[in-house]
C-alpha atoms as a PDB file:
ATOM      1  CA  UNK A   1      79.100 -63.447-128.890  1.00  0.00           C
ATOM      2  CA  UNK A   2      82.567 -64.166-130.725  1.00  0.00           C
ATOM      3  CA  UNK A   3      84.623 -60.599-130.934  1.00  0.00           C
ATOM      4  CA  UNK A   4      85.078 -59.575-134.414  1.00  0.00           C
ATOM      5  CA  UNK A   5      88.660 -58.174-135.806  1.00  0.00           C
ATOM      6  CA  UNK A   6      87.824 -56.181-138.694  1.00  0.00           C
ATOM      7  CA  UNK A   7      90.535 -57.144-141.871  1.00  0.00           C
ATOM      8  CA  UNK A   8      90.714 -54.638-144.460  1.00  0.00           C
ATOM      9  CA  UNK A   9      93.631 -55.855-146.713  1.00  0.00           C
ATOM     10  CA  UNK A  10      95.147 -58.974-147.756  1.00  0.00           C
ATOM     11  CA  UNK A  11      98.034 -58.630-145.720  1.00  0.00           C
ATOM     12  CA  UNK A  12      96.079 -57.726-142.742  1.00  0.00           C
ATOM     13  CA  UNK A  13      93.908 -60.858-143.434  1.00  0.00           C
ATOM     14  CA  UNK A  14      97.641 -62.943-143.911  1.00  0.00           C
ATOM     15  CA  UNK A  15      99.052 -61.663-141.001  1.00  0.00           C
ATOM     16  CA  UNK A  16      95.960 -62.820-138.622  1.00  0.00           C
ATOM     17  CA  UNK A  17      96.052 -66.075-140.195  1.00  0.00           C
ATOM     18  CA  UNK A  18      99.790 -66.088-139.043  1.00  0.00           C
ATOM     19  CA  UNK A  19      98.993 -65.209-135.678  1.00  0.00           C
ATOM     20  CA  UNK A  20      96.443 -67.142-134.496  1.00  0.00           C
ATOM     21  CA  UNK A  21      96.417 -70.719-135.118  1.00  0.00           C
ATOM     22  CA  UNK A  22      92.762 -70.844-135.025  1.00  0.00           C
ATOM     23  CA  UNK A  23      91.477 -68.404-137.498  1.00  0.00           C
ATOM     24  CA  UNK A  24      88.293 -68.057-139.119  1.00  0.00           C
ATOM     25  CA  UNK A  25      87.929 -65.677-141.977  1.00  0.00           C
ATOM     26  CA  UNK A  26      84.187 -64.689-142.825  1.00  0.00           C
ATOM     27  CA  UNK A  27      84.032 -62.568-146.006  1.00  0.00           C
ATOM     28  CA  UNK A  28      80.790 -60.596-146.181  1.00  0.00           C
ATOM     29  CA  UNK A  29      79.448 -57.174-148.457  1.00  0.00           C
ATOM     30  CA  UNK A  30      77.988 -54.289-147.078  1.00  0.00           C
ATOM     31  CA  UNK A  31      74.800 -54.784-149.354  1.00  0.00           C
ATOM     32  CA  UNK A  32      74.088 -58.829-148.450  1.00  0.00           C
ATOM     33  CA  UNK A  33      71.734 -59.625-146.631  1.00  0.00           C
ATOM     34  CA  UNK A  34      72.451 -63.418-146.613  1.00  0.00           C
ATOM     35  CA  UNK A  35      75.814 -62.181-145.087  1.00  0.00           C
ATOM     36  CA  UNK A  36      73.949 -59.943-142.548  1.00  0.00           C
ATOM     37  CA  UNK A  37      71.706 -63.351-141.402  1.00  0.00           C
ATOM     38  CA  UNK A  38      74.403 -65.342-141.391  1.00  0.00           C
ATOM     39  CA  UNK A  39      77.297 -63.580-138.844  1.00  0.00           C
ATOM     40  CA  UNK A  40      74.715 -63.369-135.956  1.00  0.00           C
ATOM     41  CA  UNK A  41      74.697 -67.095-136.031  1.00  0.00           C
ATOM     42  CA  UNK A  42      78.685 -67.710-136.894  1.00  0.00           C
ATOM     43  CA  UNK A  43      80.218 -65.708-133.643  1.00  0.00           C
ATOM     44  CA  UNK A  44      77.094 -67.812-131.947  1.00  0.00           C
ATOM     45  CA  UNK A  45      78.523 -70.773-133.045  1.00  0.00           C
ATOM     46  CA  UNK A  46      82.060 -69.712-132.614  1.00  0.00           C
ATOM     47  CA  UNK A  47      81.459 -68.688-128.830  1.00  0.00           C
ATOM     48  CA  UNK A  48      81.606 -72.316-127.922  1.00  0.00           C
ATOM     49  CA  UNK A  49      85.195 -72.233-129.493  1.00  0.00           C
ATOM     50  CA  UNK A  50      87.516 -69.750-127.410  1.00  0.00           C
ATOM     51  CA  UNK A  51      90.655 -70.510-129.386  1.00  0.00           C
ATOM     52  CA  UNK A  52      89.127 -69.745-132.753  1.00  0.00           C
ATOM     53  CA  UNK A  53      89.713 -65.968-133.703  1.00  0.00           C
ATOM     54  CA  UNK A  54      87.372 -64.526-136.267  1.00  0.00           C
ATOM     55  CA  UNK A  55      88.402 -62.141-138.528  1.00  0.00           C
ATOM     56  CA  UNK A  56      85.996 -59.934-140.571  1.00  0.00           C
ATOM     57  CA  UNK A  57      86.007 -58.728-143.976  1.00  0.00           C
ATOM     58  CA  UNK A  58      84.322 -56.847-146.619  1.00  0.00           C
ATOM     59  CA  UNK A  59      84.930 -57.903-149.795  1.00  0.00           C
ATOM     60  CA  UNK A  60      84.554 -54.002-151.338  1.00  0.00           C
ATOM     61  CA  UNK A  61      86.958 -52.848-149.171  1.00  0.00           C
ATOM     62  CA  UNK A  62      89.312 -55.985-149.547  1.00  0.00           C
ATOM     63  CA  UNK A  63      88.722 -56.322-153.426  1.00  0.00           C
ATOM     64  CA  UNK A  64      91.852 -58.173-153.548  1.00  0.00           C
ATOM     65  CA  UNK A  65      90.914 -61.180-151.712  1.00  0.00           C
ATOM     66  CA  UNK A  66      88.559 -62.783-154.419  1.00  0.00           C
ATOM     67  CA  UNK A  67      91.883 -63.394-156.400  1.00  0.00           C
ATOM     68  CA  UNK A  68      94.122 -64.401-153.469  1.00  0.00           C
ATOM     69  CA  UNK A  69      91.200 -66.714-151.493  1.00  0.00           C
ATOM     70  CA  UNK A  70      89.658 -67.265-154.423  1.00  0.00           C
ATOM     71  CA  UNK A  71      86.398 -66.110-153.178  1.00  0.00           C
ATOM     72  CA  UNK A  72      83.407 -65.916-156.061  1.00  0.00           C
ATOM     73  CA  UNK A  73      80.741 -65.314-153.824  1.00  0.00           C
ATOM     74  CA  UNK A  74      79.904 -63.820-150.710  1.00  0.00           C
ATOM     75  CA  UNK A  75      79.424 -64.978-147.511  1.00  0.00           C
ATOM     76  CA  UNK A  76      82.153 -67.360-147.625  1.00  0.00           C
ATOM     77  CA  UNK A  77      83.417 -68.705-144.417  1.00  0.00           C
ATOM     78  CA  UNK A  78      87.096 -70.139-144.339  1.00  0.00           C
ATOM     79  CA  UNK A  79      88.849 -72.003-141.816  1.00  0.00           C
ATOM     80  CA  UNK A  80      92.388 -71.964-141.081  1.00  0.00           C
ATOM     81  CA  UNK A  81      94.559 -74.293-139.019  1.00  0.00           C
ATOM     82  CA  UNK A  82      98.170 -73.497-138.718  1.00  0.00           C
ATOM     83  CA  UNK A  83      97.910 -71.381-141.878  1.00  0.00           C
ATOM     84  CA  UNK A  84      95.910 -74.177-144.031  1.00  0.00           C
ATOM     85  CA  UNK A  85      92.352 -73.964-145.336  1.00  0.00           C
ATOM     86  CA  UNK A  86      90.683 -76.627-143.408  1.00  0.00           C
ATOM     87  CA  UNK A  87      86.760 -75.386-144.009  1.00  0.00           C
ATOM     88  CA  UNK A  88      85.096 -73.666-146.592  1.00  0.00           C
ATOM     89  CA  UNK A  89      81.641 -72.752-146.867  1.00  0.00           C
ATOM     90  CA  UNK A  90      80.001 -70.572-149.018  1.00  0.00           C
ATOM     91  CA  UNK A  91      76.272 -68.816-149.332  1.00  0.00           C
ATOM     92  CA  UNK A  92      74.198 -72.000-147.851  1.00  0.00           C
ATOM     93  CA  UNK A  93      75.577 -72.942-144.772  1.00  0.00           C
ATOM     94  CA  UNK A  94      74.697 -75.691-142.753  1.00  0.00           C
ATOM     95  CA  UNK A  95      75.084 -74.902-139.168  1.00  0.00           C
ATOM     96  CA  UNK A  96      74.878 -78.651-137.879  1.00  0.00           C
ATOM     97  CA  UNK A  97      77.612 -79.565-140.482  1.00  0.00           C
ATOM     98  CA  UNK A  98      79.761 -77.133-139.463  1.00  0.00           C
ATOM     99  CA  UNK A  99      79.675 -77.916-136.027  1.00  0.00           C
ATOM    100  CA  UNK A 100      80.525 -81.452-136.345  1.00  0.00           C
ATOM    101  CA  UNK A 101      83.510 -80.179-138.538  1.00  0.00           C
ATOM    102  CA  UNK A 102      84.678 -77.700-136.216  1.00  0.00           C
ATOM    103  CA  UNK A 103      84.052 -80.013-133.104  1.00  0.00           C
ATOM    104  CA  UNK A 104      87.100 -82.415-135.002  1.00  0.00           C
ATOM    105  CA  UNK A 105      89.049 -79.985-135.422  1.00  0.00           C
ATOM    106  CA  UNK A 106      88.977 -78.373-132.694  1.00  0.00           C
ATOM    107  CA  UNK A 107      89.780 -81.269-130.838  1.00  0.00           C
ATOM    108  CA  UNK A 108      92.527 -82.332-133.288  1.00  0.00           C
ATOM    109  CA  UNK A 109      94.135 -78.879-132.890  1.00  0.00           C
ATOM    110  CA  UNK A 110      93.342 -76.719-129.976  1.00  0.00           C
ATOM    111  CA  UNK A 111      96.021 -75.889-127.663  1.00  0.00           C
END
């Protein structure tokens, strides 16, 4: 299973974007249980991916990050390469999509 890095501010959420090149932000609420379904499967899928970091965060605790990601909804699951948005994925995910997404990128990018 992918380790988790628990992000409880904007800034600490800016400053692992920053630092890893690689960084996937999932954005989750204590009381979801989509959310709760969906992580299990994410740092699954993100095991096969050693570069990526993911960073954890809940949205109650973060409350700022709906207006600075823009996030309307929770999960949401954002990708960042170099400090851009590459992915974003919200409440439905499709696994097999985002494989074959990350699986480009990952060879695009990874160091």
């Amino acid at each position: 299973m992918k380790e988790l890095h628990e992000l409880n501010s904007v800034r600490a959420i800016d400053a692992f974007i920053h630092d890893h090149p690689l960084s996937f932000v999932y954005v989750s609420r204590q009381d979801c249980s989509v959310c709760h379904a969906i992580l299990p499967k994410l740092r699954s899928l993100l095991a096969d991916y050693p570069q990526i970091r993911l960073g954890l965060v809940d949205a109650e605790v973060a409350r700022d990050i709906a207006s600075e990601f823009l996030i309307f909804s929770v999960p949401a699951l954002l990708l960042f390469v170099n400090g851009k948005e590459l992915i974003r994925e919200g409440r439905f995910v499709k696994f097999d999509s985002l494989r074959t997404q990350l699986d480009r990128i990952y060879e695009a990018y990874a160091i």
